[in-house]
N, C-alpha and C. Protein backbone atom coordinates (compact mmCIF):
# COMPACT_ATOMS: atom_id res chain seq x y z
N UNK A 1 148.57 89.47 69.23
CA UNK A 1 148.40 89.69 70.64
C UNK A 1 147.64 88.49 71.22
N UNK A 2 148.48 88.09 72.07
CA UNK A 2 147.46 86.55 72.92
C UNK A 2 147.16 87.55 74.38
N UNK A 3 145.97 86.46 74.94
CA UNK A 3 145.04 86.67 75.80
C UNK A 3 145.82 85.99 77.06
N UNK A 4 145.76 86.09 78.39
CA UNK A 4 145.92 85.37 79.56
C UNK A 4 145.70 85.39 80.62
N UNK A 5 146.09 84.82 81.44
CA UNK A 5 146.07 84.97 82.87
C UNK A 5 147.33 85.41 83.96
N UNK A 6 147.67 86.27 84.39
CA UNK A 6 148.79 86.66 85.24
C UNK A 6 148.39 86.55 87.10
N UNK A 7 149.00 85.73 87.74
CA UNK A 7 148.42 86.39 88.99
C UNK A 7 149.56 86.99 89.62
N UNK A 8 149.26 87.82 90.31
CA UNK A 8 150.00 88.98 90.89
C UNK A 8 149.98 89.00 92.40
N UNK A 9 151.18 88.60 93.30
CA UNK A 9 151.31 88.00 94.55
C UNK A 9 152.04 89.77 95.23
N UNK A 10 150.89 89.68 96.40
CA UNK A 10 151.18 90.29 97.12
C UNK A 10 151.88 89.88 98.55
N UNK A 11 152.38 90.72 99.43
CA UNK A 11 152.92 90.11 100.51
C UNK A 11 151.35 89.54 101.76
N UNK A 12 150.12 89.83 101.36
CA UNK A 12 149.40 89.37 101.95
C UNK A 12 147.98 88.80 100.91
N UNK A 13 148.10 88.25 100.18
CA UNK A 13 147.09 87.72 99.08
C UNK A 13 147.95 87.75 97.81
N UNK A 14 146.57 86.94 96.68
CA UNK A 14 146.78 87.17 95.16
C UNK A 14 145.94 87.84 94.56
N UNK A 15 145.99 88.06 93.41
CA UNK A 15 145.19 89.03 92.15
C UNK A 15 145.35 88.34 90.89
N UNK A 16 143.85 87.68 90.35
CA UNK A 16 144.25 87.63 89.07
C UNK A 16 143.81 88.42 87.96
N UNK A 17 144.63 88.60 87.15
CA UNK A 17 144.15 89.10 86.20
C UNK A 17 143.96 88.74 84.26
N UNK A 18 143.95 89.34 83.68
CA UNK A 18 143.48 88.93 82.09
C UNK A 18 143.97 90.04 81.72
N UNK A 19 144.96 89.62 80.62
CA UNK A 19 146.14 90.72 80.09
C UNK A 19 146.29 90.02 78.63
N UNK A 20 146.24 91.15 77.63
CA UNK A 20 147.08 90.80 76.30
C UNK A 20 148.08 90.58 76.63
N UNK A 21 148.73 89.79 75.85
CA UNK A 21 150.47 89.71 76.32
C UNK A 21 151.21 90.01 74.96
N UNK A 22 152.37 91.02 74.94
CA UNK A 22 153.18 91.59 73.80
C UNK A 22 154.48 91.62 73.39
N UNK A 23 154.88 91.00 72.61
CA UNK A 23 156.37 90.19 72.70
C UNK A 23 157.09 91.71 72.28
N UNK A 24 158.05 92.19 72.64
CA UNK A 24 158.52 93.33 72.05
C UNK A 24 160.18 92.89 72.07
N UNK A 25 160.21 93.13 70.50
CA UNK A 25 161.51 92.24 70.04
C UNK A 25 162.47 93.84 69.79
N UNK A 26 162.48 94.77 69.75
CA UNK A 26 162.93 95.96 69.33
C UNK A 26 163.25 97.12 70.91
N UNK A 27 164.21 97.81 70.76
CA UNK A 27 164.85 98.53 72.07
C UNK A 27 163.92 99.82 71.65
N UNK A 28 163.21 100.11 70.41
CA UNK A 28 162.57 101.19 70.69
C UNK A 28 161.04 100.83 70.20
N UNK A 29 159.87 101.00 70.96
CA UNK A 29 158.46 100.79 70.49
C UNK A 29 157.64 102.04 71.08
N UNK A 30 156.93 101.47 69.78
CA UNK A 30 155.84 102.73 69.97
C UNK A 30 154.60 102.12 70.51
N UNK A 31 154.09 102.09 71.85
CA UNK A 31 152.79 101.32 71.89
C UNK A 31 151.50 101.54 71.79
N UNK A 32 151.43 102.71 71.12
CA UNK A 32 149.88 102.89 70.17
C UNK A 32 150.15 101.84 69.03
N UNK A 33 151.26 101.65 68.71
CA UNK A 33 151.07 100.46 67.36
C UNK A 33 150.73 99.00 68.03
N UNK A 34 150.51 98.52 69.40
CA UNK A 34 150.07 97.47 69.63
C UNK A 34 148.97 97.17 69.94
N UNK A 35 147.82 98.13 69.14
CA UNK A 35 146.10 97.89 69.56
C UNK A 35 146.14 98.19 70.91
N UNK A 36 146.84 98.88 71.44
CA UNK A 36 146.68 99.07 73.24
C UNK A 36 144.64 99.13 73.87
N UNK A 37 143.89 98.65 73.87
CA UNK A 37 142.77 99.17 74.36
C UNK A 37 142.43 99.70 75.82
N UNK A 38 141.82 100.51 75.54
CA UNK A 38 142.25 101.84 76.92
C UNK A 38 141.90 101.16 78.28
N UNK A 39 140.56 100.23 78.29
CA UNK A 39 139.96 99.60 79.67
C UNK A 39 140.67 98.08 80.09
N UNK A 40 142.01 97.76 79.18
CA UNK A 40 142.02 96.56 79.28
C UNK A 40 143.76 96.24 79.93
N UNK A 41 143.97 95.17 80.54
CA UNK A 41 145.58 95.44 80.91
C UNK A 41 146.62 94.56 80.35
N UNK A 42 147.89 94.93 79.78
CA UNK A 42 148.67 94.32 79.09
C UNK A 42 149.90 94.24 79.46
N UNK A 43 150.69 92.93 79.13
CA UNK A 43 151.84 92.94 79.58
C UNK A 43 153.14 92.97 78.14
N UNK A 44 153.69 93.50 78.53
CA UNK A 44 154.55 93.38 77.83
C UNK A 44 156.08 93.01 78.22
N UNK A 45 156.92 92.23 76.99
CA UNK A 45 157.68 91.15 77.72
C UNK A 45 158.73 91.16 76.69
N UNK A 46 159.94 91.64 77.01
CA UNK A 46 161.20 92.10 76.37
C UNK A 46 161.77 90.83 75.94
N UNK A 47 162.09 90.90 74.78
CA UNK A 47 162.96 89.63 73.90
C UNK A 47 163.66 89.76 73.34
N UNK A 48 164.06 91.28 73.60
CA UNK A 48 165.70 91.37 72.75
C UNK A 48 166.55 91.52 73.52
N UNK A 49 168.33 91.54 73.57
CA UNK A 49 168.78 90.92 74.45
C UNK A 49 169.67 92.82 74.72
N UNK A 50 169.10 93.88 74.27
CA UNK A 50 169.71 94.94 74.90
C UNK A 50 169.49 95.30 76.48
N UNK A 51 170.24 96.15 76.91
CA UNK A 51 170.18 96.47 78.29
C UNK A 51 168.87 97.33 78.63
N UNK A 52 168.37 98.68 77.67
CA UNK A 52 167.78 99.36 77.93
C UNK A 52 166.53 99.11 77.15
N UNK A 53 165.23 99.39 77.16
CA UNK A 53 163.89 99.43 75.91
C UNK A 53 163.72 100.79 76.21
N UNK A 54 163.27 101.26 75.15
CA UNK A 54 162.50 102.63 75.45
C UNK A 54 160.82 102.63 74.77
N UNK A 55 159.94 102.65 75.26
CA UNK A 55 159.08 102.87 74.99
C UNK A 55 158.03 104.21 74.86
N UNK A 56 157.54 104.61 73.69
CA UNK A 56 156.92 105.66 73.72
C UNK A 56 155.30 105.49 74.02
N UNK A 57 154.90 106.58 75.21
CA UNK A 57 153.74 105.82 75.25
C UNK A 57 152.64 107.41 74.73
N UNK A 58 153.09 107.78 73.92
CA UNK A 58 152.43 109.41 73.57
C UNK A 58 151.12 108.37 73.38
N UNK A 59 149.81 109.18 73.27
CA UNK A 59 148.06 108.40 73.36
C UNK A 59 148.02 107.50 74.44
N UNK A 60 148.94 106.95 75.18
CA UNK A 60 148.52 105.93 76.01
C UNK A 60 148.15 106.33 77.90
N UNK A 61 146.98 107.13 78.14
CA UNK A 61 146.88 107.33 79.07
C UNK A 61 145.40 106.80 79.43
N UNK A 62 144.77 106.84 81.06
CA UNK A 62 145.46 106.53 81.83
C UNK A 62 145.85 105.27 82.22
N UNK A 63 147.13 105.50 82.44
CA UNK A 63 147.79 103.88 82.98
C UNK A 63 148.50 103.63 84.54
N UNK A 64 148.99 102.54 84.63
CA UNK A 64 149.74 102.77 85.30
C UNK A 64 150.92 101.40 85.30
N UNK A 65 151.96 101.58 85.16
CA UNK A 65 153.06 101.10 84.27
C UNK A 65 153.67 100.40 85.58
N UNK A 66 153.83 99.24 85.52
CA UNK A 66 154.63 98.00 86.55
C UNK A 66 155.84 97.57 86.12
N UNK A 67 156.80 97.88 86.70
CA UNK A 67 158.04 96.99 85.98
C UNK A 67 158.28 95.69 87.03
N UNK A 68 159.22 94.70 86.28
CA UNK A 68 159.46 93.49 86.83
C UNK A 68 160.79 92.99 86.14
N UNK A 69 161.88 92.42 86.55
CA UNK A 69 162.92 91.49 85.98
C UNK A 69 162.79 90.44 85.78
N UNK A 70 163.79 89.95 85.53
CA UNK A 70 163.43 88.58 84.61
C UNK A 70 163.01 87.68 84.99
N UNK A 71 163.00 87.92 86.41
CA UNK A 71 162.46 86.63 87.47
C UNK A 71 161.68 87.09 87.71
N UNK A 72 160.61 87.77 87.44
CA UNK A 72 159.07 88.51 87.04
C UNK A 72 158.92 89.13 88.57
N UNK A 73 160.22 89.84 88.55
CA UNK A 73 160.23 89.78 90.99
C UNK A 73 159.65 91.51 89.92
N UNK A 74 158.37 92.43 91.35
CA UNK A 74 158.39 93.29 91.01
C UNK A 74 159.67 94.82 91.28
N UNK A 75 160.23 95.65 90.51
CA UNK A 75 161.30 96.27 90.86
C UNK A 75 160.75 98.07 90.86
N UNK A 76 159.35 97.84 89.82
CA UNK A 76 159.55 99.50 90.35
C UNK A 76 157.96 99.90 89.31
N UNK A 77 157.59 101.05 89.57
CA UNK A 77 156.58 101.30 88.68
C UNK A 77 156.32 102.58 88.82
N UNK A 78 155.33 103.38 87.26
CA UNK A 78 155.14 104.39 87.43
C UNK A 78 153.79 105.22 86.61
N UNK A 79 153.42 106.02 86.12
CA UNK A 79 151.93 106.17 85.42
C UNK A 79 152.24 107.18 84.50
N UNK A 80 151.07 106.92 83.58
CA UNK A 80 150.99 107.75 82.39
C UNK A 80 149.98 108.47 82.65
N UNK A 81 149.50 109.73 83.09
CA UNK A 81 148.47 110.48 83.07
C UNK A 81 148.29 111.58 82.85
N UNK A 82 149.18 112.26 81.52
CA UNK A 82 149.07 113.23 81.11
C UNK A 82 148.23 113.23 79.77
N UNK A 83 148.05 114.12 79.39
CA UNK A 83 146.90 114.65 78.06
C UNK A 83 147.23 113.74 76.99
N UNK A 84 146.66 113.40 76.38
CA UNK A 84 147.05 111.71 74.92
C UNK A 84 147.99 112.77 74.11
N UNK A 85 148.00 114.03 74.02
CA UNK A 85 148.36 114.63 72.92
C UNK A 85 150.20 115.35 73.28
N UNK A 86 150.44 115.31 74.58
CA UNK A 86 151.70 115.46 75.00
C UNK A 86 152.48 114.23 74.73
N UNK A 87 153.31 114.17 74.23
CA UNK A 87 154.39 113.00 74.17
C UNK A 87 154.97 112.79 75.30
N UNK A 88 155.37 111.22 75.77
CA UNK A 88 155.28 110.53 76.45
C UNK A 88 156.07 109.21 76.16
N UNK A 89 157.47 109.10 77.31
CA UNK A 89 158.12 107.98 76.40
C UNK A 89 159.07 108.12 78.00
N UNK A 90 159.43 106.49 77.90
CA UNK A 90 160.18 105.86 79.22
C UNK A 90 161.17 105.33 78.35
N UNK A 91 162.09 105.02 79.73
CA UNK A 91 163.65 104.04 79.20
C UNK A 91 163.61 102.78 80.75
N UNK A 92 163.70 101.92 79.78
CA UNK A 92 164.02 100.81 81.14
C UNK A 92 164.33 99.30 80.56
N UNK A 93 165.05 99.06 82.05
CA UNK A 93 165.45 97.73 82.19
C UNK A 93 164.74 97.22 82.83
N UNK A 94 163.51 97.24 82.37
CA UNK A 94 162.57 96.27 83.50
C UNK A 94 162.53 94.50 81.93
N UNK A 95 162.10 93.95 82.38
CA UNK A 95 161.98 92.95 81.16
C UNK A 95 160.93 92.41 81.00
N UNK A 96 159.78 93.06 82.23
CA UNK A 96 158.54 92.43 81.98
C UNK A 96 157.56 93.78 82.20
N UNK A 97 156.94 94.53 81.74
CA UNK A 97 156.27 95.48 82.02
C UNK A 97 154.46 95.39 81.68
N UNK A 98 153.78 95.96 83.02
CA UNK A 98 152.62 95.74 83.06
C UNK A 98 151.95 96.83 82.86
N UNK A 99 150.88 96.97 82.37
CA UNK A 99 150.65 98.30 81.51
C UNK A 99 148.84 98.13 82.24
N UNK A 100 148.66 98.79 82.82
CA UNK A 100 147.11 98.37 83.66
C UNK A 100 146.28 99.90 83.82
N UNK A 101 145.12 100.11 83.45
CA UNK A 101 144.39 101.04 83.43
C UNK A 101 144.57 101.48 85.19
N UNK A 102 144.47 103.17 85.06
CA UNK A 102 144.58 103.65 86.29
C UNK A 102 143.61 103.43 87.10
N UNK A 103 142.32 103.01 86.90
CA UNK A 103 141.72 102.87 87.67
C UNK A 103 141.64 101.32 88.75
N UNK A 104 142.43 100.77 88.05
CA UNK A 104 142.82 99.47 88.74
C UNK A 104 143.61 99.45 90.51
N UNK A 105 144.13 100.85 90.27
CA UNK A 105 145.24 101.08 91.32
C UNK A 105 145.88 99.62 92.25
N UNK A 106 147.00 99.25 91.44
CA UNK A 106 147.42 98.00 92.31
C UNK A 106 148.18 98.60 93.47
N UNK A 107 148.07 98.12 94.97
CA UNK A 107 149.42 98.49 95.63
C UNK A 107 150.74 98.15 95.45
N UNK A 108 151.36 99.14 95.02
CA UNK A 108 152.63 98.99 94.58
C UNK A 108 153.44 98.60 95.99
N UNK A 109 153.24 98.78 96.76
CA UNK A 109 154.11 98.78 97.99
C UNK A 109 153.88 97.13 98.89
N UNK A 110 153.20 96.63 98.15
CA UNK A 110 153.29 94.96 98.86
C UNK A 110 152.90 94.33 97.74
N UNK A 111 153.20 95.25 96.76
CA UNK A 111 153.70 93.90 95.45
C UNK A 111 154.94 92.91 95.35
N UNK A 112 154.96 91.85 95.58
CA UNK A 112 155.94 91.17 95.12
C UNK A 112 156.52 90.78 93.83
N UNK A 113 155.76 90.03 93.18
CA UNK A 113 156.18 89.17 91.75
C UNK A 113 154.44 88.71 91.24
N UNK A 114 155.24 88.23 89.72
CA UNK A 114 153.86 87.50 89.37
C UNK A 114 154.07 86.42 88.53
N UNK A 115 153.20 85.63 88.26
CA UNK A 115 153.23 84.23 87.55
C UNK A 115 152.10 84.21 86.61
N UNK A 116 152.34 83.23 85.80
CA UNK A 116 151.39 83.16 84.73
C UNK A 116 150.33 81.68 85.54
N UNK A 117 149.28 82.09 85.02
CA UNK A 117 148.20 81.23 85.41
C UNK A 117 148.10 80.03 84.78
């Protein structure tokens, strides 16, 4: 897991932030197996060349889950905040997904895109 910088462009400012970054080479992951740490935010970044990933995120709460395409434009997002012990698992074509503690609350609604720092 590497360390970085992402900034995150809104339609009226930026945001930077400090994110593990997680190469996910496989259409199905489990992301309690990627050291997820609960206060910290991570991106993760599709490298296999299927249409769909599915990710299970059973233990991984609270979050709140950013998708982005390949041109890192933002396309859609959604949260994990049910009990660690209910299973918990998405399907998507996003190719860049941001995985950010809920208490961060980004506005989703004048998110644009993001870039690496």
């Amino acid at each position: 897991m590497n360390t970085s910088e992402i900034i995150l462009k809104f339609e009226n400012n930026i945001q930077t932030l400090s994110i593990n970054l997680i190469a996910i080479d496989f259409t199905t992951t489990i992301v309690r197996n990627h050291g997820i740490i609960n206060n910290q935010s991570h991106l993760f970044s599709i490298k296999h060349e299927q249409l769909n990933t599915v990710l299970d995120l059973t233990e991984i709460t609270p979050f709140q889950l950013i998708y982005f395409n390949e041109n890192k434009e933002f396309i859609g997002g959604s949260f994990s905040l049910g009990s660690p012990e209910h299973l918990f698992s998405i399907q998507t074509t996003a190719k860049h997904i941001l995985l950010i503690p809920y208490k961060e609350k980004i506005e989703l609604d004048k998110l644009l895109n993001f870039s690496f720092n």
